[in-house]
PDB file of N, CA and C in Angstrom:
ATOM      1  N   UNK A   1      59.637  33.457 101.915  1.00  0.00           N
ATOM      2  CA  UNK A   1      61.085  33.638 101.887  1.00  0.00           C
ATOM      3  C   UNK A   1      61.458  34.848 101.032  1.00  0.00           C
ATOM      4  N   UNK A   2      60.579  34.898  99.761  1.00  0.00           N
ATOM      5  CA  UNK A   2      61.117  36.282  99.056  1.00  0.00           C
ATOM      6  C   UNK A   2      61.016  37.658  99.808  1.00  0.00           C
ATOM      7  N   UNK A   3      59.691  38.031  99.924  1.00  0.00           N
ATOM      8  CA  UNK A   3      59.157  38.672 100.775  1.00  0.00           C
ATOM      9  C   UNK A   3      60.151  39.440 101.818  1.00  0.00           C
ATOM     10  N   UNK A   4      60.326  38.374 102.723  1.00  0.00           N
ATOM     11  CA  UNK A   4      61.638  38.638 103.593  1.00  0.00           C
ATOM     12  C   UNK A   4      62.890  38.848 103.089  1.00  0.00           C
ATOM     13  N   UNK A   5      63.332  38.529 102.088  1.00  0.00           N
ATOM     14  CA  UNK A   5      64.626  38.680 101.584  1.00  0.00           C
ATOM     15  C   UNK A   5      64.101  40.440 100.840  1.00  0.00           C
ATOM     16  N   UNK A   6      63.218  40.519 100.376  1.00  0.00           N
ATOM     17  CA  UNK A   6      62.899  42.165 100.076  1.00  0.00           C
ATOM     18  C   UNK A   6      63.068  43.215 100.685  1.00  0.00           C
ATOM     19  N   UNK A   7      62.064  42.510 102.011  1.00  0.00           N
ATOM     20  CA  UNK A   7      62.612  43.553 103.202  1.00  0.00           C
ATOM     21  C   UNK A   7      63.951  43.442 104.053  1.00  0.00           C
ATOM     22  N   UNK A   8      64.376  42.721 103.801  1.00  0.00           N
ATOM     23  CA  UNK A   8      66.063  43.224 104.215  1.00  0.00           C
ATOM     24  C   UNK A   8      66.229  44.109 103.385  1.00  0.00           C
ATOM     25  N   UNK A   9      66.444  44.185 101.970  1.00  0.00           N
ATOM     26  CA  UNK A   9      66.860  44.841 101.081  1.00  0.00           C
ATOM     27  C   UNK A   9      67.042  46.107 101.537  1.00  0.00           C
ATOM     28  N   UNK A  10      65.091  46.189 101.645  1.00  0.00           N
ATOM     29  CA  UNK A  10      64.862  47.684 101.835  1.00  0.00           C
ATOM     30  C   UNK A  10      65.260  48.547 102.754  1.00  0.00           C
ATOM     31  N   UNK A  11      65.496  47.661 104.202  1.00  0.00           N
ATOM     32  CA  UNK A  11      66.233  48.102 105.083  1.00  0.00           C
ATOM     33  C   UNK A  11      67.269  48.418 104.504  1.00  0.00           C
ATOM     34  N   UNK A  12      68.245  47.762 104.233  1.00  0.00           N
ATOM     35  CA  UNK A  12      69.622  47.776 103.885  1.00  0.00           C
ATOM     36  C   UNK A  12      69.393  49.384 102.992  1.00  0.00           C
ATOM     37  N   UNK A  13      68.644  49.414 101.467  1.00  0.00           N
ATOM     38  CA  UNK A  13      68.206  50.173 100.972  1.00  0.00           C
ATOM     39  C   UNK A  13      68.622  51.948 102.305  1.00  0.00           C
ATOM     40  N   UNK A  14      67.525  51.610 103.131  1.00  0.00           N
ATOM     41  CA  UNK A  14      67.104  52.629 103.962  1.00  0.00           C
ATOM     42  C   UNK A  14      68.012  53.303 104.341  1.00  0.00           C
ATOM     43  N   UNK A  15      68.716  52.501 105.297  1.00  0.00           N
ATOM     44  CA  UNK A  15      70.071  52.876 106.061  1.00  0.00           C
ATOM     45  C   UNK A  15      70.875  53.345 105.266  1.00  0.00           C
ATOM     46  N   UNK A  16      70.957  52.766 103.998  1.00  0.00           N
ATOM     47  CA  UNK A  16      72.262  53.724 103.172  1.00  0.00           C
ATOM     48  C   UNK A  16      71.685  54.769 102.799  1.00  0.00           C
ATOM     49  N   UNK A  17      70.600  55.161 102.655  1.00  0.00           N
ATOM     50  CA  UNK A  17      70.171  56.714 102.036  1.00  0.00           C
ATOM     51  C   UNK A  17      70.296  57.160 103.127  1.00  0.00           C
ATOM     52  N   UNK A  18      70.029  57.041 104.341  1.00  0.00           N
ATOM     53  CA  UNK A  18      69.753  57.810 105.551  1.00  0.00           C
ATOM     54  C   UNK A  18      71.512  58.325 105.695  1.00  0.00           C
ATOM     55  N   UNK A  19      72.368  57.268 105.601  1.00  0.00           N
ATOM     56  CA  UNK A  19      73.316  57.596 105.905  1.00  0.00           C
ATOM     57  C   UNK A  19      74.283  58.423 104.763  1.00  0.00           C
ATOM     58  N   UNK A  20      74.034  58.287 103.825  1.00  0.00           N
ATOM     59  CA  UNK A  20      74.029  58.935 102.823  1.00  0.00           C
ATOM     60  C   UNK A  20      74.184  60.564 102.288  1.00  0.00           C
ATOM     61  N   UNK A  21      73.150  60.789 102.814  1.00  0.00           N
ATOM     62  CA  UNK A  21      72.283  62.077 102.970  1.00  0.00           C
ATOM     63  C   UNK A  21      72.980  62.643 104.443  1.00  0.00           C
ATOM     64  N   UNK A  22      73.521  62.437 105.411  1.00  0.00           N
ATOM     65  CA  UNK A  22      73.923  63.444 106.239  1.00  0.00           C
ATOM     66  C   UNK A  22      72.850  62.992 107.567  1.00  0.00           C
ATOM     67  N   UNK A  23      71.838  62.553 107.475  1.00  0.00           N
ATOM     68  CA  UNK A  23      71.343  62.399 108.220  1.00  0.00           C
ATOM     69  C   UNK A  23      71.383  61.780 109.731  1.00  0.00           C
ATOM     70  N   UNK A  24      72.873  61.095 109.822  1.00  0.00           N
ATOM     71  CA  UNK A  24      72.870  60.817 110.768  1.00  0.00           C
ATOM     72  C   UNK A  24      73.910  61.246 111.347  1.00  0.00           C
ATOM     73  N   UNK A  25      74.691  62.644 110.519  1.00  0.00           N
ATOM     74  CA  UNK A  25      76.024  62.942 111.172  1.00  0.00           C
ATOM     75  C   UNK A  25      75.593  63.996 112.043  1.00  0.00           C
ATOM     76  N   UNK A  26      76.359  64.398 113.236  1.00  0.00           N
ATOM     77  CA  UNK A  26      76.004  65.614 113.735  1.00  0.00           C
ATOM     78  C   UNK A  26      76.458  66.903 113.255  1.00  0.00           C
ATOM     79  N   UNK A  27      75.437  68.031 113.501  1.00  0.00           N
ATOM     80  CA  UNK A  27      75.490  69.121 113.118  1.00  0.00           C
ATOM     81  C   UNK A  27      76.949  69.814 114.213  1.00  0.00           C
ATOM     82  N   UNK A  28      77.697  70.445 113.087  1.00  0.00           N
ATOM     83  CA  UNK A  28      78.606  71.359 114.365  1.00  0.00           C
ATOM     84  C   UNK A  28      78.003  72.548 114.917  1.00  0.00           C
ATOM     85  N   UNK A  29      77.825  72.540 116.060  1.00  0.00           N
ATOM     86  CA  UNK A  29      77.606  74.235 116.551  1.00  0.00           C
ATOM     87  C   UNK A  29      78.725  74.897 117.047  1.00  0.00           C
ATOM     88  N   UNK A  30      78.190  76.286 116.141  1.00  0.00           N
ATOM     89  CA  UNK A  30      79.416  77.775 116.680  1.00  0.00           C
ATOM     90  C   UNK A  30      79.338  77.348 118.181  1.00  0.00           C
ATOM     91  N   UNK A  31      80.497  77.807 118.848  1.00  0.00           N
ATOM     92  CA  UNK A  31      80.489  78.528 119.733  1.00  0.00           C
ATOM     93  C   UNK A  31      80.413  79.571 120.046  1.00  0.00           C
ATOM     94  N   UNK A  32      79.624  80.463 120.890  1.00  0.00           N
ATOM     95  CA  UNK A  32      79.189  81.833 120.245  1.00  0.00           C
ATOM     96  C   UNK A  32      80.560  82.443 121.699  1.00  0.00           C
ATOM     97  N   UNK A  33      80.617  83.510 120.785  1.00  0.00           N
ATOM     98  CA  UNK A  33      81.970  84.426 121.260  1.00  0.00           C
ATOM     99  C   UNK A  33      81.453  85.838 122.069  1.00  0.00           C
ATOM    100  N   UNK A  34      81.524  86.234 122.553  1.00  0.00           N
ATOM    101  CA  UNK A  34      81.173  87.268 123.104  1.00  0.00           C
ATOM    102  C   UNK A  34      82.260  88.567 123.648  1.00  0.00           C
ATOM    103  N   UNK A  35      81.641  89.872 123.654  1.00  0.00           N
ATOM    104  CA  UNK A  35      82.703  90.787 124.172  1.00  0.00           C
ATOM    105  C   UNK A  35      81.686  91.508 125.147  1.00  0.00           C
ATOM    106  N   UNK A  36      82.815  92.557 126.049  1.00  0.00           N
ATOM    107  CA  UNK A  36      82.243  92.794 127.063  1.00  0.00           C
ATOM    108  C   UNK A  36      82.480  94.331 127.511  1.00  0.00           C
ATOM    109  N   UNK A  37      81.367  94.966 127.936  1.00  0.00           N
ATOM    110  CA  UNK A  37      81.706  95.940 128.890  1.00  0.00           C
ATOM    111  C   UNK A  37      81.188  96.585 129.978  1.00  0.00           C
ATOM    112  N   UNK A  38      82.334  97.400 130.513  1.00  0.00           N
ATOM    113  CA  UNK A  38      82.317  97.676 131.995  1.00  0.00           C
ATOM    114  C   UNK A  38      81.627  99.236 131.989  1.00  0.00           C
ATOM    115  N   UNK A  39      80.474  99.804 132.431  1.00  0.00           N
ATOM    116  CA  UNK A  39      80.550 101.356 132.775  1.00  0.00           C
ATOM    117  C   UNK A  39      79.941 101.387 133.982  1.00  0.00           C
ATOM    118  N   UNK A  40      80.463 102.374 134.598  1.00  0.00           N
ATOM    119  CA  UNK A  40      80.432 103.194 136.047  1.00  0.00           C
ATOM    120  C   UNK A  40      79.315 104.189 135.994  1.00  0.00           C
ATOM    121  N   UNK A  41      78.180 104.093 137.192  1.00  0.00           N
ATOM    122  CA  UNK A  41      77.133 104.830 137.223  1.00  0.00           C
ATOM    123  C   UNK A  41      77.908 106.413 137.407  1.00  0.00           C
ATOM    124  N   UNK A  42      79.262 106.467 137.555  1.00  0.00           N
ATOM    125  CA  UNK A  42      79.454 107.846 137.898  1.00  0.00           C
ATOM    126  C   UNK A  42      79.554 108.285 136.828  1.00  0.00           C
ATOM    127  N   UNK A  43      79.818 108.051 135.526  1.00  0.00           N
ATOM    128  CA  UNK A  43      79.930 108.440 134.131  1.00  0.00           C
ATOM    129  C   UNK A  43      78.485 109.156 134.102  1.00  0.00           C
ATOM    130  N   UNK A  44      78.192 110.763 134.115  1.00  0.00           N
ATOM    131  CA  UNK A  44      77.308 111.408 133.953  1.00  0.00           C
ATOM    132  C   UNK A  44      75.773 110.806 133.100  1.00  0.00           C
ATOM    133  N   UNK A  45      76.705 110.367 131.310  1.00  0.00           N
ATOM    134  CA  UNK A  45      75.188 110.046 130.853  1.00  0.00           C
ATOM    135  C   UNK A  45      74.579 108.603 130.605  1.00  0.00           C
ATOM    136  N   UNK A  46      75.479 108.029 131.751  1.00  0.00           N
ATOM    137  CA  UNK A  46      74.542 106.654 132.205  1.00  0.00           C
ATOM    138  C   UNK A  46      73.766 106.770 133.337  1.00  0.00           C
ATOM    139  N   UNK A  47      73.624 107.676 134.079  1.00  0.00           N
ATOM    140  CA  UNK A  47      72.892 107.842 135.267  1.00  0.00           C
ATOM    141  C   UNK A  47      71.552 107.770 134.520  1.00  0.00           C
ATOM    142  N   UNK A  48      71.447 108.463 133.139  1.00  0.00           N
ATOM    143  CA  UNK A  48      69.940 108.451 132.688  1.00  0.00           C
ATOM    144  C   UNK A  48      69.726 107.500 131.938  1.00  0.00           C
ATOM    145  N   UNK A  49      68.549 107.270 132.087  1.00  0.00           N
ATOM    146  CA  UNK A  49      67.959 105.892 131.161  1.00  0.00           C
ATOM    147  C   UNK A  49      68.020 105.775 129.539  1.00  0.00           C
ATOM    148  N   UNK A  50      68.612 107.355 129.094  1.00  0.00           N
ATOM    149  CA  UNK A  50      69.185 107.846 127.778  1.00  0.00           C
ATOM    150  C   UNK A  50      70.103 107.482 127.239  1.00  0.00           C
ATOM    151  N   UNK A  51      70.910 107.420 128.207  1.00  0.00           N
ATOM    152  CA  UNK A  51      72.462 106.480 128.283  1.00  0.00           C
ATOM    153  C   UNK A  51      72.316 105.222 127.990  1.00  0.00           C
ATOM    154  N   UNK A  52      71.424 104.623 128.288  1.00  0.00           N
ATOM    155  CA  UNK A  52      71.303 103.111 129.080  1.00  0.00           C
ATOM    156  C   UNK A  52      70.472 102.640 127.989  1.00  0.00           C
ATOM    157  N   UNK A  53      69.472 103.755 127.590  1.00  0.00           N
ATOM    158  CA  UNK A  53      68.876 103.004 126.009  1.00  0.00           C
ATOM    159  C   UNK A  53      70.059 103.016 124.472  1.00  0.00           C
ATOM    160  N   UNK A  54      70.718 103.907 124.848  1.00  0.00           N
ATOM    161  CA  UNK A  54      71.883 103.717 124.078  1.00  0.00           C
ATOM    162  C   UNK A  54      72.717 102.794 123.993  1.00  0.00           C
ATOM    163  N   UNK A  55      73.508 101.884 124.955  1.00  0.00           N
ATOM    164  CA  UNK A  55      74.130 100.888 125.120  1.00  0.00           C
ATOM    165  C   UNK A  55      72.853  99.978 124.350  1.00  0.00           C
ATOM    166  N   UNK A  56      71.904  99.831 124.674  1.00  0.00           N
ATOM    167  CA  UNK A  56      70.818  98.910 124.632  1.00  0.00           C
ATOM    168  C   UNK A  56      70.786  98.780 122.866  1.00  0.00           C
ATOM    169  N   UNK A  57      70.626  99.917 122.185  1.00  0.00           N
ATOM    170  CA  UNK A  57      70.334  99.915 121.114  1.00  0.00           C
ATOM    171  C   UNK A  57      71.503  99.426 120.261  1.00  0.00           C
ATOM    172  N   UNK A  58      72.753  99.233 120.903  1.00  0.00           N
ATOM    173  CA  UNK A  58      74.065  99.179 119.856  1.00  0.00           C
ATOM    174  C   UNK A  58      74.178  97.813 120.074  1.00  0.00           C
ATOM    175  N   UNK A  59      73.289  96.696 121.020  1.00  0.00           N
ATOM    176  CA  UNK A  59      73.404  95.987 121.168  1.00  0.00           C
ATOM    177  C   UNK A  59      73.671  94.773 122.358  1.00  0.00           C
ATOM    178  N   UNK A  60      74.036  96.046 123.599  1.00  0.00           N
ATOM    179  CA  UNK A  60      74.292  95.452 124.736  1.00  0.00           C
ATOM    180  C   UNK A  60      73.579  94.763 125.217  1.00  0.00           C
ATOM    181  N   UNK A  61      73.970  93.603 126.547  1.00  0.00           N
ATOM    182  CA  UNK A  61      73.064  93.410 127.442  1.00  0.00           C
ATOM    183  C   UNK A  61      73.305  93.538 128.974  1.00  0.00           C
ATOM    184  N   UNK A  62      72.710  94.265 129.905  1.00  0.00           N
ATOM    185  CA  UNK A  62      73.336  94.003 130.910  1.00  0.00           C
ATOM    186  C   UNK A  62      73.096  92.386 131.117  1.00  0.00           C
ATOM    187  N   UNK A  63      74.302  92.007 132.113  1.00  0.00           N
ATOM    188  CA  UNK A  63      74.299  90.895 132.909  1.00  0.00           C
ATOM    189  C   UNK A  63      74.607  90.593 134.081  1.00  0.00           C
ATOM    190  N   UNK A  64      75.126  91.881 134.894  1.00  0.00           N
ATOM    191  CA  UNK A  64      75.530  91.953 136.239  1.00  0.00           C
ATOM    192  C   UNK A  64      75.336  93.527 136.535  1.00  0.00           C
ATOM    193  N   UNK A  65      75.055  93.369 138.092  1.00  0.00           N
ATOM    194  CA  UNK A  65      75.651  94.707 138.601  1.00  0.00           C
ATOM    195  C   UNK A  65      76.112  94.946 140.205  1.00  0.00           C
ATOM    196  N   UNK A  66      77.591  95.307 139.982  1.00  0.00           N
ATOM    197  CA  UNK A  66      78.467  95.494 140.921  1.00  0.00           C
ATOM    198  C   UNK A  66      78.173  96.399 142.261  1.00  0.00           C
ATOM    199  N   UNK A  67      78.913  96.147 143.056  1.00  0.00           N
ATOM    200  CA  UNK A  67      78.988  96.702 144.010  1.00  0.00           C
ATOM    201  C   UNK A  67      78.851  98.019 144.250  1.00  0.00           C
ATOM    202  N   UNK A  68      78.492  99.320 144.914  1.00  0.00           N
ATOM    203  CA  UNK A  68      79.172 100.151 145.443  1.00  0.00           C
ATOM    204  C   UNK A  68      80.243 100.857 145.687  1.00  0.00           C
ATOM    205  N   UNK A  69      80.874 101.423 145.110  1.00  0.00           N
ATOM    206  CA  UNK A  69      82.032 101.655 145.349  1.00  0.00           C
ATOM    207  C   UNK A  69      81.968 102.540 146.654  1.00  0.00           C
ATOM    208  N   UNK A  70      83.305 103.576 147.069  1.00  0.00           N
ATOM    209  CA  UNK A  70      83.067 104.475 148.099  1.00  0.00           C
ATOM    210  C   UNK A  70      82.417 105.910 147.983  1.00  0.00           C
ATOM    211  N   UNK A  71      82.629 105.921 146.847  1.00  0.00           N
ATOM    212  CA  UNK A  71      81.924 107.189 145.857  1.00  0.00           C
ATOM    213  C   UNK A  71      80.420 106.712 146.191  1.00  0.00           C
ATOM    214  N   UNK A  72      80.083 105.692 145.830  1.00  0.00           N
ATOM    215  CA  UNK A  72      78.285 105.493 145.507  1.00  0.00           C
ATOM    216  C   UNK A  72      78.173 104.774 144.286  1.00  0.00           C
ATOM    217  N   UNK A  73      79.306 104.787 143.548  1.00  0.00           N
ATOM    218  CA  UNK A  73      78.948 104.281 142.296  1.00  0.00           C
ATOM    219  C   UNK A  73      78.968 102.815 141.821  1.00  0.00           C
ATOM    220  N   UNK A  74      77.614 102.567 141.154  1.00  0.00           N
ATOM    221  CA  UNK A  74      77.840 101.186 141.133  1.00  0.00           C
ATOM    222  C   UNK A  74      78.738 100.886 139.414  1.00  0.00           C
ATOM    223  N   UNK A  75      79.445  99.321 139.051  1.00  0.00           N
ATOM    224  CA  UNK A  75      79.564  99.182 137.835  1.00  0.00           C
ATOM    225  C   UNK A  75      78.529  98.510 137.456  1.00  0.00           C
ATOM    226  N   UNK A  76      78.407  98.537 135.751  1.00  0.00           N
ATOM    227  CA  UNK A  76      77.191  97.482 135.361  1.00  0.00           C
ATOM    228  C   UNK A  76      78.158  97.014 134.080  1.00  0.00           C
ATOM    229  N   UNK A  77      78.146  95.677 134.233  1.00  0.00           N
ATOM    230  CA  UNK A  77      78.375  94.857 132.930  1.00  0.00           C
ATOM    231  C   UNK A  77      77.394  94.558 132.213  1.00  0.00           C
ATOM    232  N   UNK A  78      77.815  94.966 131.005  1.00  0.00           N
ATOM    233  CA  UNK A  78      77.709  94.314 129.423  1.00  0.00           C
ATOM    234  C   UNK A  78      77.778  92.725 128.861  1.00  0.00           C
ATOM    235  N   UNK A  79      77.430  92.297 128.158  1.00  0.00           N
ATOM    236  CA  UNK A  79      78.074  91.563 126.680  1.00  0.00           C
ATOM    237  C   UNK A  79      76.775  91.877 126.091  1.00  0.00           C
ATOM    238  N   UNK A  80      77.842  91.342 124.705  1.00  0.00           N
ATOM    239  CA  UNK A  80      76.942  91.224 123.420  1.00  0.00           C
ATOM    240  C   UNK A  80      77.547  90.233 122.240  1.00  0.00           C
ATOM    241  N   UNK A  81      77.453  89.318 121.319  1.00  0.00           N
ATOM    242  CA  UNK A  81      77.662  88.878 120.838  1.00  0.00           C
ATOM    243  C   UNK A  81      78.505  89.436 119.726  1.00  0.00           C
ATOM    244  N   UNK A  82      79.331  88.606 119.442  1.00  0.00           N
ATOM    245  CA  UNK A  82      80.675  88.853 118.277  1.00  0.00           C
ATOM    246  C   UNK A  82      80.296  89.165 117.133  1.00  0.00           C
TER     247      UNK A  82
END
């Protein structure tokens, strides 16, 4: 009978540290924010991959790429994080 009355305790014990401590609340997550942009292959120094490592390096990513226009030119979207 003691025995058992101990281990309740310890349970009891358990659960309040666990709960205690954070451990069972949930974590909030950011929502991550993002911005965006638009450039046109007709813009001279994106035609080169010079251009394009540039966007790259400031952070961009492509994530799409548009149509054709009547010109030839395609758009390419951007994001990158806030």
């Amino acid at each position: 009978m003691k025995k058992s009355l101990y281990l309740v305790f310890a349970v009891i014990l358990l659960l309040s540290v666990l709960g205690w401590t954070g451990f069972g609340k949930k974590q909030k997550t950011r929502k991550p924010s993002w911005e965006y942009l638009t450039i046109s292959t007709g813009e001279a120094r994106y035609r080169e991959p010079a251009g394009l490592n540039e966007v790259g390096a400031q952070g961009w990513e492509l994530v799409s790429v548009g149509t054709p226009d009547n010109s030839g030119n395609v758009a390419l979207y951007f994001k990158r994080a806030k």
